[in-house]
C-alpha atoms as a PDB file:
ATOM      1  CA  UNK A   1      99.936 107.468 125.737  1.00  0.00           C
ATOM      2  CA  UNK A   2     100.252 104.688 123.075  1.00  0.00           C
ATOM      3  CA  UNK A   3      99.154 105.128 119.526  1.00  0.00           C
ATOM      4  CA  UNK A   4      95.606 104.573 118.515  1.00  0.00           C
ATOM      5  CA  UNK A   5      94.522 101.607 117.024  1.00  0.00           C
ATOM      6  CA  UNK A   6      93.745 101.608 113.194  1.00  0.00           C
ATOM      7  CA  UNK A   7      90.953 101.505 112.206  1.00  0.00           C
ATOM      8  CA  UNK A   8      89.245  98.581 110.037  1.00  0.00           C
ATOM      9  CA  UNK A   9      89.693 100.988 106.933  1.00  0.00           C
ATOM     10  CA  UNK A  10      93.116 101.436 107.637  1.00  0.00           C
ATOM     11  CA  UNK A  11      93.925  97.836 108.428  1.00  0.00           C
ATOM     12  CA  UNK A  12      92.547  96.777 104.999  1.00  0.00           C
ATOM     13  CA  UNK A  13      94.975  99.376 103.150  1.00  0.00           C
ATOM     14  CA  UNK A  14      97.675  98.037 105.362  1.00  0.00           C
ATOM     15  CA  UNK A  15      96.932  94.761 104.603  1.00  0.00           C
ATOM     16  CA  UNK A  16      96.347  95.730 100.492  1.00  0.00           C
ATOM     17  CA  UNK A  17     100.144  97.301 100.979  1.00  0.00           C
ATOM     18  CA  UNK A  18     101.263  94.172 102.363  1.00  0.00           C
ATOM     19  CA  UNK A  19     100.551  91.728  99.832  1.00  0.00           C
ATOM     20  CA  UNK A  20     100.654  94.605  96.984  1.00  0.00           C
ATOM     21  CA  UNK A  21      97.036  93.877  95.996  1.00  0.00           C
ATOM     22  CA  UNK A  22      97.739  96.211  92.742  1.00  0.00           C
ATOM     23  CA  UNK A  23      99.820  93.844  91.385  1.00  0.00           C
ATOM     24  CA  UNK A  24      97.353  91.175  91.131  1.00  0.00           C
ATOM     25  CA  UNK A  25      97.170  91.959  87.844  1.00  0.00           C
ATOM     26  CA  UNK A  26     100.527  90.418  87.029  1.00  0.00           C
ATOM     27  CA  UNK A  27      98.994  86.908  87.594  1.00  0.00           C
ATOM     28  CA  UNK A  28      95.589  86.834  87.691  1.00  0.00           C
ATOM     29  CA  UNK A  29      94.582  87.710  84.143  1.00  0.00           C
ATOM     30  CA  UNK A  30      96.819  84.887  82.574  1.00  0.00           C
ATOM     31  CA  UNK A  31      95.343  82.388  85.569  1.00  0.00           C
ATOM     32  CA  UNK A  32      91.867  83.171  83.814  1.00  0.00           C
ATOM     33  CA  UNK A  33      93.203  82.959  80.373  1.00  0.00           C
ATOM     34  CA  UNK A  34      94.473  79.418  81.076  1.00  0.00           C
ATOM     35  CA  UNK A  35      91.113  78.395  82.934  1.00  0.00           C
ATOM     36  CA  UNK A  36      89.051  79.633  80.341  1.00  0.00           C
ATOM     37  CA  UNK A  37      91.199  77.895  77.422  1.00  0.00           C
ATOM     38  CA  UNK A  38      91.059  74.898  79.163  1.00  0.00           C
ATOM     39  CA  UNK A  39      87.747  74.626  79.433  1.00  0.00           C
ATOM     40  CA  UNK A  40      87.343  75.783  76.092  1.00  0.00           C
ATOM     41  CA  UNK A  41      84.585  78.069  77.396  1.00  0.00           C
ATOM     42  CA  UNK A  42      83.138  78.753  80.719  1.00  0.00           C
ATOM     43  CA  UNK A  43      84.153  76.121  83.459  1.00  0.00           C
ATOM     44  CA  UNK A  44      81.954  75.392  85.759  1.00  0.00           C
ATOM     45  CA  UNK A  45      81.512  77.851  88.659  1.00  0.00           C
ATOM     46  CA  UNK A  46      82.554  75.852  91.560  1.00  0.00           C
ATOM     47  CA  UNK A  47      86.136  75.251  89.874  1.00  0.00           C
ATOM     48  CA  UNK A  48      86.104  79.062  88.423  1.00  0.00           C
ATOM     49  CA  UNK A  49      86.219  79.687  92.711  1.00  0.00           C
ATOM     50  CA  UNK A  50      88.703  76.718  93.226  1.00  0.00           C
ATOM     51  CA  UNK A  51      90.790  77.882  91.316  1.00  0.00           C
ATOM     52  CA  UNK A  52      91.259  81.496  91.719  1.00  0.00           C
ATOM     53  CA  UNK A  53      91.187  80.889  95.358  1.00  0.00           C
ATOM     54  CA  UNK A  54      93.775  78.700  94.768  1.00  0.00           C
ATOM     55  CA  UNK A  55      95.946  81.010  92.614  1.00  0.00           C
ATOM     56  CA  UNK A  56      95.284  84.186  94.945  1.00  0.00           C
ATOM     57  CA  UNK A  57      96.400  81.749  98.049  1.00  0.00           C
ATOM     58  CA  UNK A  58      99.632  80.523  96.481  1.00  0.00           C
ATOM     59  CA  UNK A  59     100.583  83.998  95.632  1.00  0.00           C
ATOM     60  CA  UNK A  60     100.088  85.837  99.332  1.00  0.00           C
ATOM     61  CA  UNK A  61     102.087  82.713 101.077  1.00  0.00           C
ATOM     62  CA  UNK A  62     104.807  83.052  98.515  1.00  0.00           C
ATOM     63  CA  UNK A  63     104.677  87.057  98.992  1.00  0.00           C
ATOM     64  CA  UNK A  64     104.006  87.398 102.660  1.00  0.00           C
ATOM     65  CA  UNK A  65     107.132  84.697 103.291  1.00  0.00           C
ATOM     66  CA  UNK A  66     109.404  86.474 101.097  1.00  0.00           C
ATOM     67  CA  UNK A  67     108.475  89.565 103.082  1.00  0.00           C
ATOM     68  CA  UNK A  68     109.403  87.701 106.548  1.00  0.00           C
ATOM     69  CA  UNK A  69     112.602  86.178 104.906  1.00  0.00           C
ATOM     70  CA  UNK A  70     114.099  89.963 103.539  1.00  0.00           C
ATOM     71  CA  UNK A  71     113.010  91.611 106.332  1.00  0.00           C
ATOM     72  CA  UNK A  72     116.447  92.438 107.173  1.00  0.00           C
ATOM     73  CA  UNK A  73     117.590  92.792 103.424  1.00  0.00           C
ATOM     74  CA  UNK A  74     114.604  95.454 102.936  1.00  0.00           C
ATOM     75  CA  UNK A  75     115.886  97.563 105.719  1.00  0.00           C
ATOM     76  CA  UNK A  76     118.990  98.309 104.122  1.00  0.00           C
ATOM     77  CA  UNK A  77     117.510  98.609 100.389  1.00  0.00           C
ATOM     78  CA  UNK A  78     116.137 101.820  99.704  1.00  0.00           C
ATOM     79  CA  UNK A  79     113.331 100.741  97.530  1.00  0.00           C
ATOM     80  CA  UNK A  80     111.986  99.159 100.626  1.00  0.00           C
ATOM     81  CA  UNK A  81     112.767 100.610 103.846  1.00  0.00           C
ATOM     82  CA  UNK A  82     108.979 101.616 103.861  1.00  0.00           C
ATOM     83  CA  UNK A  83     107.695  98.234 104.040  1.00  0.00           C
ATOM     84  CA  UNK A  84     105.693  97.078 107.058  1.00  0.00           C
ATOM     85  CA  UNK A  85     107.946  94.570 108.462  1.00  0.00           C
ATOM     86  CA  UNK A  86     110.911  96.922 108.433  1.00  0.00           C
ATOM     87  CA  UNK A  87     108.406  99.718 109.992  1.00  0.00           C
ATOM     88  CA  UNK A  88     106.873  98.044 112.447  1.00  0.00           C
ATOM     89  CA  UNK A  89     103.978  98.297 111.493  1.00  0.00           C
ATOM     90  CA  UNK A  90     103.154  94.718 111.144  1.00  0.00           C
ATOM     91  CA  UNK A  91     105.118  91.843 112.477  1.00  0.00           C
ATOM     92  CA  UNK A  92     106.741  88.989 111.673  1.00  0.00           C
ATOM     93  CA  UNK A  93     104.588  86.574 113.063  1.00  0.00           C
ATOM     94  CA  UNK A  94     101.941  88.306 111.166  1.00  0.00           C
ATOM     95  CA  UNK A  95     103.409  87.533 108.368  1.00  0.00           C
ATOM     96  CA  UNK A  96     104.222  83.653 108.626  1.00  0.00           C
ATOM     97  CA  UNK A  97     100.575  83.465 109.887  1.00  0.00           C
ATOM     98  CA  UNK A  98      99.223  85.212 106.733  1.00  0.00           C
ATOM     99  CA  UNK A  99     101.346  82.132 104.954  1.00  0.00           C
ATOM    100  CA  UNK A 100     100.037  79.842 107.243  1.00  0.00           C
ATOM    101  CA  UNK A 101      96.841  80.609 106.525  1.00  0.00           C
ATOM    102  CA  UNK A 102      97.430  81.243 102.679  1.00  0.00           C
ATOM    103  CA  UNK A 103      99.071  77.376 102.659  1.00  0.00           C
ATOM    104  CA  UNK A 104      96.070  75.708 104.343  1.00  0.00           C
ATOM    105  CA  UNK A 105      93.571  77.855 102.165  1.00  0.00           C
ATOM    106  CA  UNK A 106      95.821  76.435  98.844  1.00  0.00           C
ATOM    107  CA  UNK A 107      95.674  72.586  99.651  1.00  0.00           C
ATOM    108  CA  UNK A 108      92.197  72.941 101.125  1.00  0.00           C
ATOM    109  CA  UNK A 109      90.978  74.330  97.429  1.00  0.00           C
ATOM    110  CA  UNK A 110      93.098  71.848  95.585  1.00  0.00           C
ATOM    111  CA  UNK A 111      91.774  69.084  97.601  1.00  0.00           C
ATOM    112  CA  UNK A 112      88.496  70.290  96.301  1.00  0.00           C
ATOM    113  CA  UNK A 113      89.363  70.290  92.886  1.00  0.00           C
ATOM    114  CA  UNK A 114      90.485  66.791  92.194  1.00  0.00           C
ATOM    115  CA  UNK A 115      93.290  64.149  93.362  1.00  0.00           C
ATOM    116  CA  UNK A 116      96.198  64.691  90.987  1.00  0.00           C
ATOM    117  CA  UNK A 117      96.346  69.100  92.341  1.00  0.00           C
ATOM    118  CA  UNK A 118      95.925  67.770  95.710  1.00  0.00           C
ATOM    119  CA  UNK A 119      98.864  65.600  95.630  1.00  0.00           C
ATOM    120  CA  UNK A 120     100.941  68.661  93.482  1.00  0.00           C
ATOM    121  CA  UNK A 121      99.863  71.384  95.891  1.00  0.00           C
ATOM    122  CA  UNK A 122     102.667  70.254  98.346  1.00  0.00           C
ATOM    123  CA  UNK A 123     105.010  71.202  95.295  1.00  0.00           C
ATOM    124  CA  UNK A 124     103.286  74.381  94.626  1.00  0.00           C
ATOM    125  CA  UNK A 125     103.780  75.663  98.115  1.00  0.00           C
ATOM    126  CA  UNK A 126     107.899  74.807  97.769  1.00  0.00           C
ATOM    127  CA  UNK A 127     107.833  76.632  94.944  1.00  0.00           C
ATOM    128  CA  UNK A 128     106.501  79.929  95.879  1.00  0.00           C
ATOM    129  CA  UNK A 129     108.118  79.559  99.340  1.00  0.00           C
ATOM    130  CA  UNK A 130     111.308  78.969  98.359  1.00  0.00           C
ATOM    131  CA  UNK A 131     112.151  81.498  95.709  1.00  0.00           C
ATOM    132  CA  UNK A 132     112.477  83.588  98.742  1.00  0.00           C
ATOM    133  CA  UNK A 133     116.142  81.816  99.658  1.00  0.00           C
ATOM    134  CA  UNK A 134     117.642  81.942  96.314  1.00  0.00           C
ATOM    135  CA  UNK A 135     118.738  85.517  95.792  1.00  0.00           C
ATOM    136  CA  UNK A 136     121.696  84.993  98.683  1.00  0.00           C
ATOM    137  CA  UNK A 137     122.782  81.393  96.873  1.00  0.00           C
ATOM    138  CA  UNK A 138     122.506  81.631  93.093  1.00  0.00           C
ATOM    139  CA  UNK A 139     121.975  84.192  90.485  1.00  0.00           C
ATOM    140  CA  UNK A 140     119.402  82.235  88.645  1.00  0.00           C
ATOM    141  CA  UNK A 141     117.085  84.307  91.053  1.00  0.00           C
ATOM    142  CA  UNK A 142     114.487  85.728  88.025  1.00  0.00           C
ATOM    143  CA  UNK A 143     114.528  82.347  86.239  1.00  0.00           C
ATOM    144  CA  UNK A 144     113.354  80.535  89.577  1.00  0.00           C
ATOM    145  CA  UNK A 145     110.646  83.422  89.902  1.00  0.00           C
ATOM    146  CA  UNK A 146     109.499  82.715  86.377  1.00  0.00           C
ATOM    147  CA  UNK A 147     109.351  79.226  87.131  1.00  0.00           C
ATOM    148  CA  UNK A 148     106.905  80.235  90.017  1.00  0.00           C
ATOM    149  CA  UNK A 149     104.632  81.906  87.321  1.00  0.00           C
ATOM    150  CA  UNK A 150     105.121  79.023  84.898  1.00  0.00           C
ATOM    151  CA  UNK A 151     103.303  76.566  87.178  1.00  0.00           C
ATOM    152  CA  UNK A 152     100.069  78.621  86.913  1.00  0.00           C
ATOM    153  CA  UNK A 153      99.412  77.746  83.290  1.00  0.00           C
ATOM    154  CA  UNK A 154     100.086  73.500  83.857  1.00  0.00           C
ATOM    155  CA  UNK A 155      98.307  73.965  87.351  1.00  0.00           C
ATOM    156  CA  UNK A 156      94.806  75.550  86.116  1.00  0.00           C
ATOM    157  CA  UNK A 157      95.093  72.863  83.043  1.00  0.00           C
ATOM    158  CA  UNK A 158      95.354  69.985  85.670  1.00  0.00           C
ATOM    159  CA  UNK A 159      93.056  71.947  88.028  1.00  0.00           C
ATOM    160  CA  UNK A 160      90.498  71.831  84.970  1.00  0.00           C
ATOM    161  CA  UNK A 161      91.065  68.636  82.941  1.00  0.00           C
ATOM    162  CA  UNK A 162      92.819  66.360  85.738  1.00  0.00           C
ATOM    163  CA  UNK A 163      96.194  66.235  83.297  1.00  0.00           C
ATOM    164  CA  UNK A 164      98.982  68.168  81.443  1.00  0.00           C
ATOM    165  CA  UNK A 165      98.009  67.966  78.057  1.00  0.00           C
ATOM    166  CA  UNK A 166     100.827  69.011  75.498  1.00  0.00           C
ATOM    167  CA  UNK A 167      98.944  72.432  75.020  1.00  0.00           C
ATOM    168  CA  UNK A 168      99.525  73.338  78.485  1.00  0.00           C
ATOM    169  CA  UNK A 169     103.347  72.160  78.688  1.00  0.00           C
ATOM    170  CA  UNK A 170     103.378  74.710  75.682  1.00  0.00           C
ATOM    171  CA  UNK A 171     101.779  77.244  78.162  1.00  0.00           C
ATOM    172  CA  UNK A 172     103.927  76.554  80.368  1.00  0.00           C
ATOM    173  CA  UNK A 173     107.451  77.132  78.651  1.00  0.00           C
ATOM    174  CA  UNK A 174     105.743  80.654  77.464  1.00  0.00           C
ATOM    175  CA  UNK A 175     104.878  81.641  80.922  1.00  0.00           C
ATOM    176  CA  UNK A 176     108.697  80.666  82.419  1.00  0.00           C
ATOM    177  CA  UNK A 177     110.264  82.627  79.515  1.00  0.00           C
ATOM    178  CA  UNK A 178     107.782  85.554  79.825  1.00  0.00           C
ATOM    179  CA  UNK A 179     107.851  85.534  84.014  1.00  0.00           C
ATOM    180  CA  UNK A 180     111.809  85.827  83.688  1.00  0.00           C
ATOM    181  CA  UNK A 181     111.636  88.426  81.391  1.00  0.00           C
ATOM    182  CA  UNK A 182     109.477  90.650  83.748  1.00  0.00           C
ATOM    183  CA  UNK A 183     111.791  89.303  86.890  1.00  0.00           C
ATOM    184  CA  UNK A 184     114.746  90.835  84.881  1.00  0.00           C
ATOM    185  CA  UNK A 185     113.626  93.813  84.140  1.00  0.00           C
ATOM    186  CA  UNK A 186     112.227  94.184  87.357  1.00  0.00           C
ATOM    187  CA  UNK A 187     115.664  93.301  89.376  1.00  0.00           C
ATOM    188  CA  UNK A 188     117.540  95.960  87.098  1.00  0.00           C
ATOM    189  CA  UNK A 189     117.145  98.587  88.963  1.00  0.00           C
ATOM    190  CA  UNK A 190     118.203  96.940  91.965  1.00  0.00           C
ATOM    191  CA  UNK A 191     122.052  96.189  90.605  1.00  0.00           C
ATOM    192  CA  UNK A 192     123.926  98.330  93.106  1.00  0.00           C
ATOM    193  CA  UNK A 193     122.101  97.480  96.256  1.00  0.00           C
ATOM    194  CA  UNK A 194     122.380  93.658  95.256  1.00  0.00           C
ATOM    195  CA  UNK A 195     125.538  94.499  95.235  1.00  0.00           C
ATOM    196  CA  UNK A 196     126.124  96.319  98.093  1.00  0.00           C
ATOM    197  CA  UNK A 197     124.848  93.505  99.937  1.00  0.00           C
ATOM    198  CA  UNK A 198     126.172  90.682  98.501  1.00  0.00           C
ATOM    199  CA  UNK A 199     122.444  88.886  96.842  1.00  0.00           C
ATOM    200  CA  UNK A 200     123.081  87.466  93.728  1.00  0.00           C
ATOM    201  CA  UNK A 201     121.192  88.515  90.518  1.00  0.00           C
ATOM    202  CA  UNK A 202     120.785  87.674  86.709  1.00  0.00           C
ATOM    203  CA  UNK A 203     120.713  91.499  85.754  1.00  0.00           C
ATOM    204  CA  UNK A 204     124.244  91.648  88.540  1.00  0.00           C
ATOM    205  CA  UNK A 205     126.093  88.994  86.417  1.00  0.00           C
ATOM    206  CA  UNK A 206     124.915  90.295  82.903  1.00  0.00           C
ATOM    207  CA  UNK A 207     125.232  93.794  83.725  1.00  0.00           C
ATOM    208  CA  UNK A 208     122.719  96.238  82.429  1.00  0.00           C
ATOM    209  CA  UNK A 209     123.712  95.922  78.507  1.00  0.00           C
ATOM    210  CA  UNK A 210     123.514  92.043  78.904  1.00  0.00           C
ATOM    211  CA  UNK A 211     120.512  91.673  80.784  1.00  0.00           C
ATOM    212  CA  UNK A 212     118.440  93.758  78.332  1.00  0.00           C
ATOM    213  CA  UNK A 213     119.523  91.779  75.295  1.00  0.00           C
ATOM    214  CA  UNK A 214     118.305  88.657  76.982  1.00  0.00           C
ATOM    215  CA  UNK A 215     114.839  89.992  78.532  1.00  0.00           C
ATOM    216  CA  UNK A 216     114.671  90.848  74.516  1.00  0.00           C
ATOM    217  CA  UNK A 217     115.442  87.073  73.329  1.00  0.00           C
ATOM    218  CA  UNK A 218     113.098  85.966  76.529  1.00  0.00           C
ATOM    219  CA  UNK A 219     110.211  87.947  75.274  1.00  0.00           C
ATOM    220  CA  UNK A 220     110.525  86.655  71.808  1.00  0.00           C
ATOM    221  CA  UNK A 221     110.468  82.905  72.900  1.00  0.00           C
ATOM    222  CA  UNK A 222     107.309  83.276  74.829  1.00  0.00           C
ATOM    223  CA  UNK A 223     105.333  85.441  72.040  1.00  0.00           C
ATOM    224  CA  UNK A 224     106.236  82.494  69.681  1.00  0.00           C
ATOM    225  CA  UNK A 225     105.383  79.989  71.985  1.00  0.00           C
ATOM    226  CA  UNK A 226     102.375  82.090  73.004  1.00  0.00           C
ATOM    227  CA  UNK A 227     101.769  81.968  69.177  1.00  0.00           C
ATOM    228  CA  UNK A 228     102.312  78.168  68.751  1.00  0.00           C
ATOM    229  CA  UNK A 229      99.488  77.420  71.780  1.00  0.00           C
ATOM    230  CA  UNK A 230      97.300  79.595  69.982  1.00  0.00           C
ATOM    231  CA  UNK A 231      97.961  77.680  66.709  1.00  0.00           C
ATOM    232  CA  UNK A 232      97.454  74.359  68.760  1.00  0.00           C
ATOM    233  CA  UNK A 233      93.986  75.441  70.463  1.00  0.00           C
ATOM    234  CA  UNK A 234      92.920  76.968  66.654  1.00  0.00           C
ATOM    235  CA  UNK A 235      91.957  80.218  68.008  1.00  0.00           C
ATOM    236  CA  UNK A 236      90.519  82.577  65.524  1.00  0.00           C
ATOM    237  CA  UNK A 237      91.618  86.835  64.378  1.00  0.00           C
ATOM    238  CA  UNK A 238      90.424  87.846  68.315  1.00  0.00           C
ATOM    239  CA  UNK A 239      93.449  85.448  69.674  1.00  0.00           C
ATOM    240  CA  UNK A 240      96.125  86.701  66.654  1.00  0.00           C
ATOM    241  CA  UNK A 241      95.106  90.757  67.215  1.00  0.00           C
ATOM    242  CA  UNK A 242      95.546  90.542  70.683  1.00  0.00           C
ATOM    243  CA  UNK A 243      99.079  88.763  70.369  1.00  0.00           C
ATOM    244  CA  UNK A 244     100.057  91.226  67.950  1.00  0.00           C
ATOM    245  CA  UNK A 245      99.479  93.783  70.277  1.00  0.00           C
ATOM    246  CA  UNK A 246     100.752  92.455  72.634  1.00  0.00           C
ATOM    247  CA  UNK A 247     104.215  91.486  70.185  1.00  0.00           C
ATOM    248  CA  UNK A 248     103.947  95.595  69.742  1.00  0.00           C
ATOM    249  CA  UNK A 249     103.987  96.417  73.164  1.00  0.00           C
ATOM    250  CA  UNK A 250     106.989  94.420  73.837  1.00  0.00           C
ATOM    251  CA  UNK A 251     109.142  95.443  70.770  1.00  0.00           C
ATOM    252  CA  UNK A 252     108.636  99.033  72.074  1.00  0.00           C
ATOM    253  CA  UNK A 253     109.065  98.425  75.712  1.00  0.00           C
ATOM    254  CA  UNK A 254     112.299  96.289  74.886  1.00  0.00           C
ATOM    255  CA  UNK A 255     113.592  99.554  72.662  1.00  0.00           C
ATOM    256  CA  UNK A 256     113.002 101.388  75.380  1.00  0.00           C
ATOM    257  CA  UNK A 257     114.422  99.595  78.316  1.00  0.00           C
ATOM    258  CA  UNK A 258     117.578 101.010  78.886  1.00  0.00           C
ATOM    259  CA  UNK A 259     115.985 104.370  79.131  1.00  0.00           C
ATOM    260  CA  UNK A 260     113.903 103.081  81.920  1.00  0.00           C
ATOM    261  CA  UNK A 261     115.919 101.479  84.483  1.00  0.00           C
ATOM    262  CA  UNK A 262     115.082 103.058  87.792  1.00  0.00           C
ATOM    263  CA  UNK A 263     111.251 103.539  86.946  1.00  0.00           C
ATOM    264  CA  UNK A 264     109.568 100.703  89.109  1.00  0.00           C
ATOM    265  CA  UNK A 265     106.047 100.435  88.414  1.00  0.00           C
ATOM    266  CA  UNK A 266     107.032 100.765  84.607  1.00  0.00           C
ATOM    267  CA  UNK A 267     107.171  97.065  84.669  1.00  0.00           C
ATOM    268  CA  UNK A 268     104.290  96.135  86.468  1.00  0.00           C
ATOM    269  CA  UNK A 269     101.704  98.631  84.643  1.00  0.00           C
ATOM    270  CA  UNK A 270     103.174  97.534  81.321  1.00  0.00           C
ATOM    271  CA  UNK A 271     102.972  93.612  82.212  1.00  0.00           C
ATOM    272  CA  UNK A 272      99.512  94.042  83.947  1.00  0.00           C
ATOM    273  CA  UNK A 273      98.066  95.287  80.392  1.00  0.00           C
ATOM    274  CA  UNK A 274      99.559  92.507  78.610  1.00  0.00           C
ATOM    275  CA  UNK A 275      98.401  90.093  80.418  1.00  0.00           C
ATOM    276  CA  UNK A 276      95.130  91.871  80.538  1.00  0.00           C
ATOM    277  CA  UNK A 277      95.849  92.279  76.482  1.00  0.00           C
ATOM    278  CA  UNK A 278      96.319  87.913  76.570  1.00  0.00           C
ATOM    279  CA  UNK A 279      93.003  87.576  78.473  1.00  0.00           C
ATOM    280  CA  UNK A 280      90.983  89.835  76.118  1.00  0.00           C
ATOM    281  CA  UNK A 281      92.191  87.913  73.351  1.00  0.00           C
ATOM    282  CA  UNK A 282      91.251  84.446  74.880  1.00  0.00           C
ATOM    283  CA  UNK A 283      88.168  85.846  75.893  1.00  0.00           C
ATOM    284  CA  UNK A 284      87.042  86.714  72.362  1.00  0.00           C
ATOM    285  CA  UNK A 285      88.153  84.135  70.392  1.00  0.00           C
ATOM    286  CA  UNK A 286      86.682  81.521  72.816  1.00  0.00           C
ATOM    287  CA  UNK A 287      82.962  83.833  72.577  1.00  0.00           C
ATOM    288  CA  UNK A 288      82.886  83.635  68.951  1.00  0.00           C
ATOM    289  CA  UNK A 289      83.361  79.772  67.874  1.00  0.00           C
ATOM    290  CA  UNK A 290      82.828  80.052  64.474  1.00  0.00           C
ATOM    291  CA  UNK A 291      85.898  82.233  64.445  1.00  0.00           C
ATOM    292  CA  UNK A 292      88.266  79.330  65.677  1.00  0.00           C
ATOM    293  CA  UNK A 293      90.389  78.204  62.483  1.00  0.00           C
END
């Protein structure tokens, strides 16, 4: 007799699994941070939707492809033997349809939001498609995948305004320092079995030791440049608490890296409440103008 079908409820989780719905928290709460700042308040509803549709479509083609393009690698990792592809219990074509689908969904919203993300949303999709290729050709893996992350802040600013102003560009460099950071850490435990089968990695050329001195010097660039495109958008105390929380958070989690190798949601929980930490602080300096310096 074959297998029962899933039901709806259980498709859902399976599909939540799939593109690791728990980590939207990574992303999302900077996406809003940036929308919000660039409106300098509330934007208007119909590009608050844009634009987080847009966001929340990039990132499930870039995930679901880099799920059909390691496949094969995540059968012989450990971490990820458990993953749907590798199971069988999705399949491949499932997965380049979900990016399909994701693709259309991110040009269709761009196209909605004005000419100039239209025309960029071709470059969007080769970015968070093609991060997938570079572990087995380079070892400048992370800093491609916080290049990924860096386009968020410059794409909500153009999605917003219809430019780059030099306030985003500032964004920008933050985010690609920050998003490499988290990459790093993230890849460290993975060493051996990058290793093992031949991928290439920023934490397997460093080594451990070398790889946490530079997620330290990473972090520091993007809470001064953080701290510079606060300075340049005048936010008031709400903006400068929140970054020196967050500036705590990261002095302690750096101390404490080398203790934490092989813990893999440490990352993500930590970076999900900064980020969360960033928004908050946006949030409430944007609420209260007569706080803005």
């Amino acid at each position: 007799m074959s297998a029962p079908a899933p039901s709806p409820s259980g498709w859902a989780r399976e599909l939540g699994r799939f593109l690791e719905i728990q980590n939207l928290g990574l992303n999302l709460p900077f996406a809003l941070a940036f929308l919000f700042a660039a409106a300098h308040g509330l934007p208007r509803w119909q590009t608050f939707v844009l634009v987080v549709v847009a966001v929340l479509a990039a990132r499930n083609a870039g995930h679901a492809f880099n799920r059909w393009t390691d496949r094969t690698l995540d059968a012989q990792n450990p971490r990820t033997q458990g993953r749907a592809l590798v199971t069988g219990r999705l399949s491949p074509g499932f997965a380049l349809g979900i990016t399909a689908a994701s693709g259309a969904v991110l040009i269709v919203a761009a196209a909605f939001l004005n000419p100039l993300s239209l025309a960029l949303s071709p470059v969007a999709l080769a970015l968070v498609l093609g991060y997938s290729y570079t572990k087995r050709y380079t070892s400048f893996t992370t800093l491609f995948l916080g290049l990924v992350q860096a386009a968020v802040p410059g794409a909500v600013f153009i999605a917003v305004t219809g430019m780059l102003p030099l306030v985003a560009v500032v964004a920008v460099f933050a985010v690609l320092a920050w998003g490499t950071a988290f990459e790093t850490i993230h890849s460290l435990g993975d060493i051996s079995t990058d290793q093992r089968l031949g991928l290439y990695s920023l934490p397997r050329r460093l080594g451990a030791r070398g790889s946490v001195v530079m997620v330290g010097a990473l972090h520091a660039t993007a809470l001064g440049l953080f701290a510079l495109f606060g300075g340049l958008e005048r936010y008031g105390p709400p903006f400068w608490v929140a970054w020196a929380a967050m500036a705590a958070v990261v002095a302690y989690s750096d101390l404490t890296l080398s203790r934490h190798l092989d813990g893999v949601r440490v990352p993500f929980e930590r970076h999900i409440v900064l980020a969360c930490i960033f928004l908050a602080g946006i949030i409430a300096s944007l609420a209260v103008p007569g706080l803005r310096f």
